[in-house]
C-alpha atoms as a PDB file:
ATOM      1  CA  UNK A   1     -17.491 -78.216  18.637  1.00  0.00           C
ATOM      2  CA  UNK A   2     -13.933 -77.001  19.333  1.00  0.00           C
ATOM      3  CA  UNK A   3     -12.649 -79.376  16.748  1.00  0.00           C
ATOM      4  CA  UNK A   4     -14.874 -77.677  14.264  1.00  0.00           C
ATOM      5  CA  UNK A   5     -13.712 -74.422  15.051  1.00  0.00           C
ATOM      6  CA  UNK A   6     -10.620 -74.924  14.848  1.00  0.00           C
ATOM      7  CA  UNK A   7     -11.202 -76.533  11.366  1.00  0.00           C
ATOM      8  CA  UNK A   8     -13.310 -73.409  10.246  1.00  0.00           C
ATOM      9  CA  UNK A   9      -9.651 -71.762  11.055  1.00  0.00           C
ATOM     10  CA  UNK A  10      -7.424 -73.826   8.848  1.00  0.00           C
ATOM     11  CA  UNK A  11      -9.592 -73.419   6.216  1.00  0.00           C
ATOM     12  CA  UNK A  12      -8.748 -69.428   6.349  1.00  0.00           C
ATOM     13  CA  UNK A  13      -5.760 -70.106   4.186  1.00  0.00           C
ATOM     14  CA  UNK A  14      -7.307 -67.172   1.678  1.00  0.00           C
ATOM     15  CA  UNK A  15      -4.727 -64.509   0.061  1.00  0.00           C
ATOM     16  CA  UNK A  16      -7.261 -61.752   1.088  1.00  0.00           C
ATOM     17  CA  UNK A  17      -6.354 -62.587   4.618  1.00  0.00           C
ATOM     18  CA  UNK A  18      -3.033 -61.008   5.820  1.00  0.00           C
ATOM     19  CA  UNK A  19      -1.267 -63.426   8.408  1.00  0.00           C
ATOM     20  CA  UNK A  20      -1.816 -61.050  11.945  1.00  0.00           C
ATOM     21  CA  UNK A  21      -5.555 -61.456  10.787  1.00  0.00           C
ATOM     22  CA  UNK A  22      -5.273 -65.306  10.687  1.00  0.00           C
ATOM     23  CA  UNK A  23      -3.367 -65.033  14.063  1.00  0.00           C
ATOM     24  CA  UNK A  24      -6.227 -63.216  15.398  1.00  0.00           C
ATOM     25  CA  UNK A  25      -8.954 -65.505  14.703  1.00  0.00           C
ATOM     26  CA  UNK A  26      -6.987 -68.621  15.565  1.00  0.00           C
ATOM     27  CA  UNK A  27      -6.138 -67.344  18.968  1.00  0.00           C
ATOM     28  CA  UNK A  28     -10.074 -65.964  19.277  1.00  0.00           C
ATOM     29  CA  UNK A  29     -10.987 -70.211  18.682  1.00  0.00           C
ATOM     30  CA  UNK A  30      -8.792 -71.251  21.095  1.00  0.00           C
ATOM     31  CA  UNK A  31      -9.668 -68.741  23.511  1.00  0.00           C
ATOM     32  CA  UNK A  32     -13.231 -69.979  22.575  1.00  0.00           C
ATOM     33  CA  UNK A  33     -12.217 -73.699  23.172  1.00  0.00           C
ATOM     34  CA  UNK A  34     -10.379 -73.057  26.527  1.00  0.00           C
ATOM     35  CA  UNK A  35     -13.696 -71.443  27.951  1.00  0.00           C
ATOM     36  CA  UNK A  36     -15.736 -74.099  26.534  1.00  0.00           C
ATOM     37  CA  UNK A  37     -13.903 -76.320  28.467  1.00  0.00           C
ATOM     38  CA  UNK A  38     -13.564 -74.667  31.437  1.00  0.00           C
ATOM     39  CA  UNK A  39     -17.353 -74.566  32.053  1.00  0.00           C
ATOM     40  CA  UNK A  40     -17.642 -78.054  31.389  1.00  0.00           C
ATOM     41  CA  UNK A  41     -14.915 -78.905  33.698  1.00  0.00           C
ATOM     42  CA  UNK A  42     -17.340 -76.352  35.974  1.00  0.00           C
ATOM     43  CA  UNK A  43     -20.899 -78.089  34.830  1.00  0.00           C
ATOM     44  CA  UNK A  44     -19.279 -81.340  35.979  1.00  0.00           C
ATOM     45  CA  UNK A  45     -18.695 -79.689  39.292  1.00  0.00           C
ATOM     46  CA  UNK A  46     -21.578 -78.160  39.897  1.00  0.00           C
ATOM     47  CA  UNK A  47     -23.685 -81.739  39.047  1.00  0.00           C
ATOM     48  CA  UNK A  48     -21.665 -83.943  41.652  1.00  0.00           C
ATOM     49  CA  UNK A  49     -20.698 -81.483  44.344  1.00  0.00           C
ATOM     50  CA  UNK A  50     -21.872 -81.544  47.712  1.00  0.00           C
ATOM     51  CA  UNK A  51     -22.777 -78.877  50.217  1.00  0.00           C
ATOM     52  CA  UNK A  52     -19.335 -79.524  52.090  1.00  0.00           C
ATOM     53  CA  UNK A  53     -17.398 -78.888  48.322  1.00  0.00           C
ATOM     54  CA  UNK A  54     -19.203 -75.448  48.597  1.00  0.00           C
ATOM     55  CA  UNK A  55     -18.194 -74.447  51.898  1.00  0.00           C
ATOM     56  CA  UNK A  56     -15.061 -75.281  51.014  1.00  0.00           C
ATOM     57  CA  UNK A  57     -14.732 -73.532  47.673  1.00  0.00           C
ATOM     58  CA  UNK A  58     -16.152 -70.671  49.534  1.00  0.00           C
ATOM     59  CA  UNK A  59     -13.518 -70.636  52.045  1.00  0.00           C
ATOM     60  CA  UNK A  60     -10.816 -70.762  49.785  1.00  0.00           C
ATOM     61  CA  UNK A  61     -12.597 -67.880  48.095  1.00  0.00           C
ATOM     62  CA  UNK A  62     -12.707 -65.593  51.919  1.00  0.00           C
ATOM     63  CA  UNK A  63      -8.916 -67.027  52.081  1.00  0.00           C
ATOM     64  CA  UNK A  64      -8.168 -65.227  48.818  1.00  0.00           C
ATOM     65  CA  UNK A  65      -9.624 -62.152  49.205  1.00  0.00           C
ATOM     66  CA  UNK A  66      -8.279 -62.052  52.508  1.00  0.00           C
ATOM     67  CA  UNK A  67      -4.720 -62.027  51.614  1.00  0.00           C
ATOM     68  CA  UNK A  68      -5.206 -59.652  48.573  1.00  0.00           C
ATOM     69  CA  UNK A  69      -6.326 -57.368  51.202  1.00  0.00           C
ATOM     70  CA  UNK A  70      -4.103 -57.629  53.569  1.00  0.00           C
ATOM     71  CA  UNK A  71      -1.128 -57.800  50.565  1.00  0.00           C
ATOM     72  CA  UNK A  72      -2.931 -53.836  49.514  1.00  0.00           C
ATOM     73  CA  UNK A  73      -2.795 -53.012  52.855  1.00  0.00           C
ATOM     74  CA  UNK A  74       0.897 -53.615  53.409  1.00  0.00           C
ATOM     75  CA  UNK A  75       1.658 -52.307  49.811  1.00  0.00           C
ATOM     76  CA  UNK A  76      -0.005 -48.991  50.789  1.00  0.00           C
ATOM     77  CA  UNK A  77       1.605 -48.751  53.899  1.00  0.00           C
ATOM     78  CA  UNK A  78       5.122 -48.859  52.142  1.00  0.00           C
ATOM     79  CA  UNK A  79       4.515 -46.774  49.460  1.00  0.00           C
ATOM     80  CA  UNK A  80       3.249 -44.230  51.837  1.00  0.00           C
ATOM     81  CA  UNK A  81       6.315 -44.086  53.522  1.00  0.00           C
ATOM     82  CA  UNK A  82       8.559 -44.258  51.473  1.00  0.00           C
ATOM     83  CA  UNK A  83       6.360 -40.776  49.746  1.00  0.00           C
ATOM     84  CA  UNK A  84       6.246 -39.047  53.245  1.00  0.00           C
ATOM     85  CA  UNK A  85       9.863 -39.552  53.841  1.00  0.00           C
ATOM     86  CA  UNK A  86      11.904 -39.433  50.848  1.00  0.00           C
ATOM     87  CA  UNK A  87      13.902 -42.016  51.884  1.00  0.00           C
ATOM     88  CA  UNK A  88      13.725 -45.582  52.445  1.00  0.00           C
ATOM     89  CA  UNK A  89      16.592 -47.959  53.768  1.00  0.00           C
ATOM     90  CA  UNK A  90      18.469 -50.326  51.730  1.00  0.00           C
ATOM     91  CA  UNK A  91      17.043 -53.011  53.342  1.00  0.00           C
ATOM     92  CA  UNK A  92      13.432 -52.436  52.672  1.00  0.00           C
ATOM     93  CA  UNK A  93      13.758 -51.183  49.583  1.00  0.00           C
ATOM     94  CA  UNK A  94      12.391 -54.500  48.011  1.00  0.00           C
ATOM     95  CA  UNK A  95       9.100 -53.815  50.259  1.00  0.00           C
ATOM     96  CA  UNK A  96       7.761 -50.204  48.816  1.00  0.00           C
ATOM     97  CA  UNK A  97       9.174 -51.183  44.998  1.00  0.00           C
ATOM     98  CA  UNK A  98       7.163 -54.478  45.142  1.00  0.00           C
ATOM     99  CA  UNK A  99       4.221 -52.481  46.471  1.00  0.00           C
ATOM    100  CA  UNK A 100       3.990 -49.944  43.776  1.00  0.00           C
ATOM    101  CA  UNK A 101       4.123 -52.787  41.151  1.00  0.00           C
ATOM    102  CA  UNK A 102       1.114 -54.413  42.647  1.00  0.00           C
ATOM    103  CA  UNK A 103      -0.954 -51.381  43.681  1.00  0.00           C
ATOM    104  CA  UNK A 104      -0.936 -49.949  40.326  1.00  0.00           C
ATOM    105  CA  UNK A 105      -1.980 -52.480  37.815  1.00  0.00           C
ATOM    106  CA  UNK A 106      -5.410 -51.970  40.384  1.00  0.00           C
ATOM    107  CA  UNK A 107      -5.419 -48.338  41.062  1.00  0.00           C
ATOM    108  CA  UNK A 108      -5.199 -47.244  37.396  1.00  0.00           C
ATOM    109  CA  UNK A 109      -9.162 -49.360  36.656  1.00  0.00           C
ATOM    110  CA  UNK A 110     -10.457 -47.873  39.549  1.00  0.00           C
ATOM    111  CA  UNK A 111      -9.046 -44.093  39.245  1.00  0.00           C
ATOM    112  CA  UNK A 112     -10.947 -44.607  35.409  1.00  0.00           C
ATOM    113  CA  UNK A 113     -13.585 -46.174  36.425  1.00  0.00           C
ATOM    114  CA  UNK A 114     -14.638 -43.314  39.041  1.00  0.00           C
ATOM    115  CA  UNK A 115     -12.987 -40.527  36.723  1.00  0.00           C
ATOM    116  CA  UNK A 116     -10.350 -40.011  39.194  1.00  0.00           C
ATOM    117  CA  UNK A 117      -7.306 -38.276  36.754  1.00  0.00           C
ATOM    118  CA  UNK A 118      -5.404 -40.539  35.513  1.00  0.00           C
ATOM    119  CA  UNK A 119      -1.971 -38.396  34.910  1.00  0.00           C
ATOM    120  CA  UNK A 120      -2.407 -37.661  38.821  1.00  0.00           C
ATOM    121  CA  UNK A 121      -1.833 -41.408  39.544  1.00  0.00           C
ATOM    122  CA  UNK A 122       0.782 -41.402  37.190  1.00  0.00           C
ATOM    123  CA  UNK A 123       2.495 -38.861  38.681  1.00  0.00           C
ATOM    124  CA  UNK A 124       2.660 -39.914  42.476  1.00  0.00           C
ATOM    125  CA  UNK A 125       4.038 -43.528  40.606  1.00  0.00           C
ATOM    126  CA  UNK A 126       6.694 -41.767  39.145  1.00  0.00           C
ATOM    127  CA  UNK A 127       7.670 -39.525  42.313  1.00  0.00           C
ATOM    128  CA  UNK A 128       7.114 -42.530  44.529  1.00  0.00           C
ATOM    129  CA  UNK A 129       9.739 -44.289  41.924  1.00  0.00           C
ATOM    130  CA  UNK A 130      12.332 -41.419  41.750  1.00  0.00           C
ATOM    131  CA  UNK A 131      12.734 -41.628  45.691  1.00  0.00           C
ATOM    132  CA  UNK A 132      13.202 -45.961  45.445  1.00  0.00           C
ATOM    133  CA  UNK A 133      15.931 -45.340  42.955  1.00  0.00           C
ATOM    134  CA  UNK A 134      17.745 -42.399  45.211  1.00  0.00           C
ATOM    135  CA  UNK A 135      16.920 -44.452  47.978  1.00  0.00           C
ATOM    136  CA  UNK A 136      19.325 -47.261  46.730  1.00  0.00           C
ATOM    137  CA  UNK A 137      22.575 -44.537  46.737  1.00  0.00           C
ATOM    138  CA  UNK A 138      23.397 -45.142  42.630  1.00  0.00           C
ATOM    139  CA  UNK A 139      26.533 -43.655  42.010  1.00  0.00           C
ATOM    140  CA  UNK A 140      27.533 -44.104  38.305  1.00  0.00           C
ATOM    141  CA  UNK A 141      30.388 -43.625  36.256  1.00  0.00           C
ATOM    142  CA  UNK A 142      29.244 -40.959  33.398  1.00  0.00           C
ATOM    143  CA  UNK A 143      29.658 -43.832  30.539  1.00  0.00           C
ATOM    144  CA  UNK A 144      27.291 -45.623  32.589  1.00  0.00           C
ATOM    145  CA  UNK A 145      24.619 -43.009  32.651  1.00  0.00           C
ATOM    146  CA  UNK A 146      21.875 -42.869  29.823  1.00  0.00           C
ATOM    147  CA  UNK A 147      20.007 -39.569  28.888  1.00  0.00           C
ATOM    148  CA  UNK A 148      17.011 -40.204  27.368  1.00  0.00           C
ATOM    149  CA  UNK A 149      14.323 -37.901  25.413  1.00  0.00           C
ATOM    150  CA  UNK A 150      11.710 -37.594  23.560  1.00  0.00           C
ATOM    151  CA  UNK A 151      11.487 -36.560  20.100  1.00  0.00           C
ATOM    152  CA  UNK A 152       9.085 -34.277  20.765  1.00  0.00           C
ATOM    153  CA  UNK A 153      11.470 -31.550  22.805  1.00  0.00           C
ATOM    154  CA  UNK A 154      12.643 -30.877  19.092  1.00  0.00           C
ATOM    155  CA  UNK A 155      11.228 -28.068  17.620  1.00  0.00           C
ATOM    156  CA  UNK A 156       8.426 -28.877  14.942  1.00  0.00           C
ATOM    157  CA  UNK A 157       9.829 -27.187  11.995  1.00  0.00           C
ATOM    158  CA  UNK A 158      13.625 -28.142  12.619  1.00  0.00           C
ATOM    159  CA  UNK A 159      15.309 -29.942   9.512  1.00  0.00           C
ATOM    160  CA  UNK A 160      17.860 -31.590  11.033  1.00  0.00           C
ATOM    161  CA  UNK A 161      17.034 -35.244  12.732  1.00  0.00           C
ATOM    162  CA  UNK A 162      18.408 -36.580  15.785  1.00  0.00           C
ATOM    163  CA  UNK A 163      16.646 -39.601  16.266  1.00  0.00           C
ATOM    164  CA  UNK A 164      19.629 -41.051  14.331  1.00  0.00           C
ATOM    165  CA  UNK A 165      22.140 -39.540  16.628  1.00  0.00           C
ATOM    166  CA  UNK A 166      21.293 -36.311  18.460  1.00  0.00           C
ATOM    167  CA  UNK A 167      24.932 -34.499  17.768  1.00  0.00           C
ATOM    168  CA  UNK A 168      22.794 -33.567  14.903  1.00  0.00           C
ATOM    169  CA  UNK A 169      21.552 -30.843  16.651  1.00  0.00           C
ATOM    170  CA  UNK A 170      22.843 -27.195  15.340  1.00  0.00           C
ATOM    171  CA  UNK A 171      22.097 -25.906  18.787  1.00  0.00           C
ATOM    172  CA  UNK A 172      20.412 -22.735  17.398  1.00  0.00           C
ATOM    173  CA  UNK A 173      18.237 -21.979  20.810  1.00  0.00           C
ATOM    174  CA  UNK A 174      14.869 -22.588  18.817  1.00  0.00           C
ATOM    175  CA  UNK A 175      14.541 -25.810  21.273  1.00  0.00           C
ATOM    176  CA  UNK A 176      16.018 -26.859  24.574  1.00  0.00           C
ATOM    177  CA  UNK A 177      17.680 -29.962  22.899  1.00  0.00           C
ATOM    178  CA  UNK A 178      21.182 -27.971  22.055  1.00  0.00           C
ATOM    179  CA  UNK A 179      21.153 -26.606  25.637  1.00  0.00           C
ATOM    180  CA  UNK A 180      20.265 -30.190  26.878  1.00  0.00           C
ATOM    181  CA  UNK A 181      23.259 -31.672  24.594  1.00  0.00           C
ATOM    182  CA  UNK A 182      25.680 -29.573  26.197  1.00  0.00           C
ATOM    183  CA  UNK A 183      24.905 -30.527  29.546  1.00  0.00           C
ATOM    184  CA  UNK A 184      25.073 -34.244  28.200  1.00  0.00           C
ATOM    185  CA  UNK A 185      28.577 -33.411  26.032  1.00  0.00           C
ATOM    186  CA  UNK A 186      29.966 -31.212  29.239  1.00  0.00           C
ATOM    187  CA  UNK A 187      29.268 -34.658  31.930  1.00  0.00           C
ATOM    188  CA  UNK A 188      30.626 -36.966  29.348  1.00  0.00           C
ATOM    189  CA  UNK A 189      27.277 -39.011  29.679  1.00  0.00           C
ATOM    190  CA  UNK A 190      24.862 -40.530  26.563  1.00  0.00           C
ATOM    191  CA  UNK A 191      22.441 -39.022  24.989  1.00  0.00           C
ATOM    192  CA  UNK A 192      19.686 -40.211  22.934  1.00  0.00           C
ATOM    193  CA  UNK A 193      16.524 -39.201  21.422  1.00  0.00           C
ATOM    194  CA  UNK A 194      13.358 -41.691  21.258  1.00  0.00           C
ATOM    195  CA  UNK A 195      10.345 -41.885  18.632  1.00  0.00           C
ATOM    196  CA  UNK A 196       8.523 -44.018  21.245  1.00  0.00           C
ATOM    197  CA  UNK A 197       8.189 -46.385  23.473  1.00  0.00           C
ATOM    198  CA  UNK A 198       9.206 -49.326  21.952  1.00  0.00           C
ATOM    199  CA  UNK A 199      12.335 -47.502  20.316  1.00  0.00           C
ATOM    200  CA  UNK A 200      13.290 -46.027  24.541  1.00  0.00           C
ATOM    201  CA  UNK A 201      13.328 -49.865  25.259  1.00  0.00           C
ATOM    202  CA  UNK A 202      15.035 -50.840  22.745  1.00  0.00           C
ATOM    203  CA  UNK A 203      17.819 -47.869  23.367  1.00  0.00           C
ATOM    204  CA  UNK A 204      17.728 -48.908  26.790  1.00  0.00           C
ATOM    205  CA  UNK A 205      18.141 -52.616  26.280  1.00  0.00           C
ATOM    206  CA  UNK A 206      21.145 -52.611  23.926  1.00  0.00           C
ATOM    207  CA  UNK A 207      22.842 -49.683  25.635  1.00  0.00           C
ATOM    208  CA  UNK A 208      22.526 -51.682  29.081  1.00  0.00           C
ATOM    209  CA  UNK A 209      23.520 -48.528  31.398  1.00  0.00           C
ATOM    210  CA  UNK A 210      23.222 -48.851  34.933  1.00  0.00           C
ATOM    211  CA  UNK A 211      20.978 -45.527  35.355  1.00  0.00           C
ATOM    212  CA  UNK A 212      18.680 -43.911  32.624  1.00  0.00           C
ATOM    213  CA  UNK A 213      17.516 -40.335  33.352  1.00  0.00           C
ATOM    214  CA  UNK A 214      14.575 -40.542  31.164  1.00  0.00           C
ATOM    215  CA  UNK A 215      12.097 -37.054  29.893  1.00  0.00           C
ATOM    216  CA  UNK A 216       8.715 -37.569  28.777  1.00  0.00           C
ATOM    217  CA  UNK A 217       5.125 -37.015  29.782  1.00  0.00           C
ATOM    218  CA  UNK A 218       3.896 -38.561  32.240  1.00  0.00           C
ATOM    219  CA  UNK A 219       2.272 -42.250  30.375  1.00  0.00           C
ATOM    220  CA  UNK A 220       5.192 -43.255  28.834  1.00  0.00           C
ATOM    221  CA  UNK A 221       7.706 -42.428  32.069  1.00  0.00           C
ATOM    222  CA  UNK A 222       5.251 -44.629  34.049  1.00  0.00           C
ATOM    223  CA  UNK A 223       4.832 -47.325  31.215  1.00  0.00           C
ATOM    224  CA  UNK A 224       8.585 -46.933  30.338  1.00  0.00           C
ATOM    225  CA  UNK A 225       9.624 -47.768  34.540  1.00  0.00           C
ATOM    226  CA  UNK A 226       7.379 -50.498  34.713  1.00  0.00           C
ATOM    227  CA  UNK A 227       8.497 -51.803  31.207  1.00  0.00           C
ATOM    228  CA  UNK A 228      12.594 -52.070  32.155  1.00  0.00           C
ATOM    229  CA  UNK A 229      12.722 -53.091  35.768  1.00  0.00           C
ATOM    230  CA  UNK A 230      15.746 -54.558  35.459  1.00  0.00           C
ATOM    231  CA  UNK A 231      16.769 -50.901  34.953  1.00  0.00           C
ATOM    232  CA  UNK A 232      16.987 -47.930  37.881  1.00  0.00           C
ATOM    233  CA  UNK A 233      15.124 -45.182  35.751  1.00  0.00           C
ATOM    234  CA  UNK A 234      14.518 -41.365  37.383  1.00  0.00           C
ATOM    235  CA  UNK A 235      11.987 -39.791  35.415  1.00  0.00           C
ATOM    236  CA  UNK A 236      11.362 -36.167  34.748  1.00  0.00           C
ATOM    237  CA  UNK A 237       8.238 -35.029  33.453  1.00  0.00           C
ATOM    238  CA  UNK A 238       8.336 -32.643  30.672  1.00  0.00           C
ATOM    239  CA  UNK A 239       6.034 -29.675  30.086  1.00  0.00           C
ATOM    240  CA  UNK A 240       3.183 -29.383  26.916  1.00  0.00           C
ATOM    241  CA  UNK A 241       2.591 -25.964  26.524  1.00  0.00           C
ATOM    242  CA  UNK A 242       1.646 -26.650  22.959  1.00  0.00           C
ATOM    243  CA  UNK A 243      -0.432 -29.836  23.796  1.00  0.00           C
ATOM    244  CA  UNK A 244       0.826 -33.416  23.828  1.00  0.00           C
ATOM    245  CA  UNK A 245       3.934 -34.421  21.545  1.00  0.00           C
ATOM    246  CA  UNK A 246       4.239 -30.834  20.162  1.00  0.00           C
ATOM    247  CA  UNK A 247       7.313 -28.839  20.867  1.00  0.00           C
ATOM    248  CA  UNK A 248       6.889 -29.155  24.691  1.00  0.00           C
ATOM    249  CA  UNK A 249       9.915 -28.441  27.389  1.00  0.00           C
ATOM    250  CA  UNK A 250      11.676 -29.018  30.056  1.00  0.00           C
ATOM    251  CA  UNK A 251      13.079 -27.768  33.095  1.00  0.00           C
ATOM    252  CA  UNK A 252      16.648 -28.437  31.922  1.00  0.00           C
ATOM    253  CA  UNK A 253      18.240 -26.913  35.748  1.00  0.00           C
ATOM    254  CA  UNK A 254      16.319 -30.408  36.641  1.00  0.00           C
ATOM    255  CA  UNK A 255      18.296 -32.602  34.602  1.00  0.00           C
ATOM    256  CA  UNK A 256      21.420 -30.800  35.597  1.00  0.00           C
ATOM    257  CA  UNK A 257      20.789 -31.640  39.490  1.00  0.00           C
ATOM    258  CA  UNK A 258      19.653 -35.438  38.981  1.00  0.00           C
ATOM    259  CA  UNK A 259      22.855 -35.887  37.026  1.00  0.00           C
ATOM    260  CA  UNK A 260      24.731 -33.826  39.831  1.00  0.00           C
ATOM    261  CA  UNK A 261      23.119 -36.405  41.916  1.00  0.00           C
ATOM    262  CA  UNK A 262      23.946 -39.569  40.335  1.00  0.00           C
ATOM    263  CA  UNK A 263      27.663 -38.649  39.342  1.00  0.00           C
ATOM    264  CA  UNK A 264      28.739 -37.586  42.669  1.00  0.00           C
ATOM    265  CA  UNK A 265      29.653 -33.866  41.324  1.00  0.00           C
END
């Protein structure tokens, strides 16, 4: 059955067809295939096991959820204090960090599935991630600093784009990027503007800094942290008063005292 399938999909070699559509429905037949086998591998099981093979899968089963609980139980603990304290040790910094990447992959379902907000969650992650990062004492050189925004602080009917390189920026007071650029210009530090998310990685990945100071709303700080771990990013969430991605704000006294922070000033 898999064979044919998979022959059904070779024969989808039709112009009409663009090539991410092929992709699609090859990996849907093998996804097919890989379950098909897996329940015969499971049929075959069932139809020779014995009562002890049962106990024993159901053991293993106890075992499992077992440690998962007892691995959310330690993650919460560390996380919490870390949160309560605002500080956590060098030493057991790994412990909270590796917490909040396992908690939240779980929490996120859970706070949808029982309409919990979801920017609330995002929020504590992001707090909770700050404190890690100022936790491990970073103290950078300004070239080693990366200032990161989004597009979207820009005001709507500006002409001028800074995507490209924000020095573009005619500082005429309409937004808070020319006040933002000076502070950048004035610590000697980098400054760029992002589209998105995949552009912010990209930024991030070819500039290589040892600290980001990233702005933006509160799904793409949390997406962007868990995205570049490899990076120490302090997030600070900017403010919509016009709605989402729409000539929203920020606090720029905020960005002034992280950097303070960071460059030893």
């Amino acid at each position: 059955m898999c064979r044919a399938i998979l022959w059904d999909i070779k024969l989808l070699k039709v112009k009409n067809l663009n090539k991410s559509f092929k992709a699609f429905l090859l990996l849907t037949g093998l996804s097919i295939c890989i379950m098909l086998s897996a329940l015969a591998v499971l049929s075959q099981l069932y139809r020779y096991s014995t009562k002890n093979a049962y106990e024993l899968i159901l053991l293993i089963l106890m075992m499992l959820t077992i440690i998962i609980i007892m691995l959310t139980a330690v993650s919460t603990i560390a996380v919490y204090y870390a949160y309560s304290k605002g500080r956590v040790g060098k030493a057991f910094l790994w412990l909270p960090r590796t917490g909040l990447r396992l908690l939240l992959p779980f929490i996120m379902p859970t706070a949808k599935l029982l309409s919990f907000d979801k920017e609330d969650v995002r929020r504590f992650y992001i707090d909770v991630n700050n404190i890690l990062v100022r936790s491990g004492n970073i103290s950078c050189e300004p070239k080693d600093v990366l200032l990161l925004l989004p597009h979207c602080l820009q005001h709507s009917g500006c002409w001028y784009k800074i995507t490209s390189d924000i020095r573009n920026c005619r500082k005429c007071g309409k937004c808070c990027i020319g006040e933002i650029l000076e502070v950048a210009e004035g610590n000697g530090i980098n400054a760029a503007v992002a589209t998105g998310g995949t552009i912010a990685r990209n930024i991030i990945f070819s500039s290589k800094p040892k600290l980001v100071l990233s702005v933006a709303c509160e799904r793409d700080l949390a997406s962007g942290i868990a995205d570049v771990k490899k990076f120490p990013v302090l997030g600070i969430i900017n403010e919509r008063p016009n709605g989402p991605c729409n000539n929203t704000v920020v606090d720029v006294d905020k960005i002034k005292e992280q950097l303070e922070e960071v460059l030893g000033n």
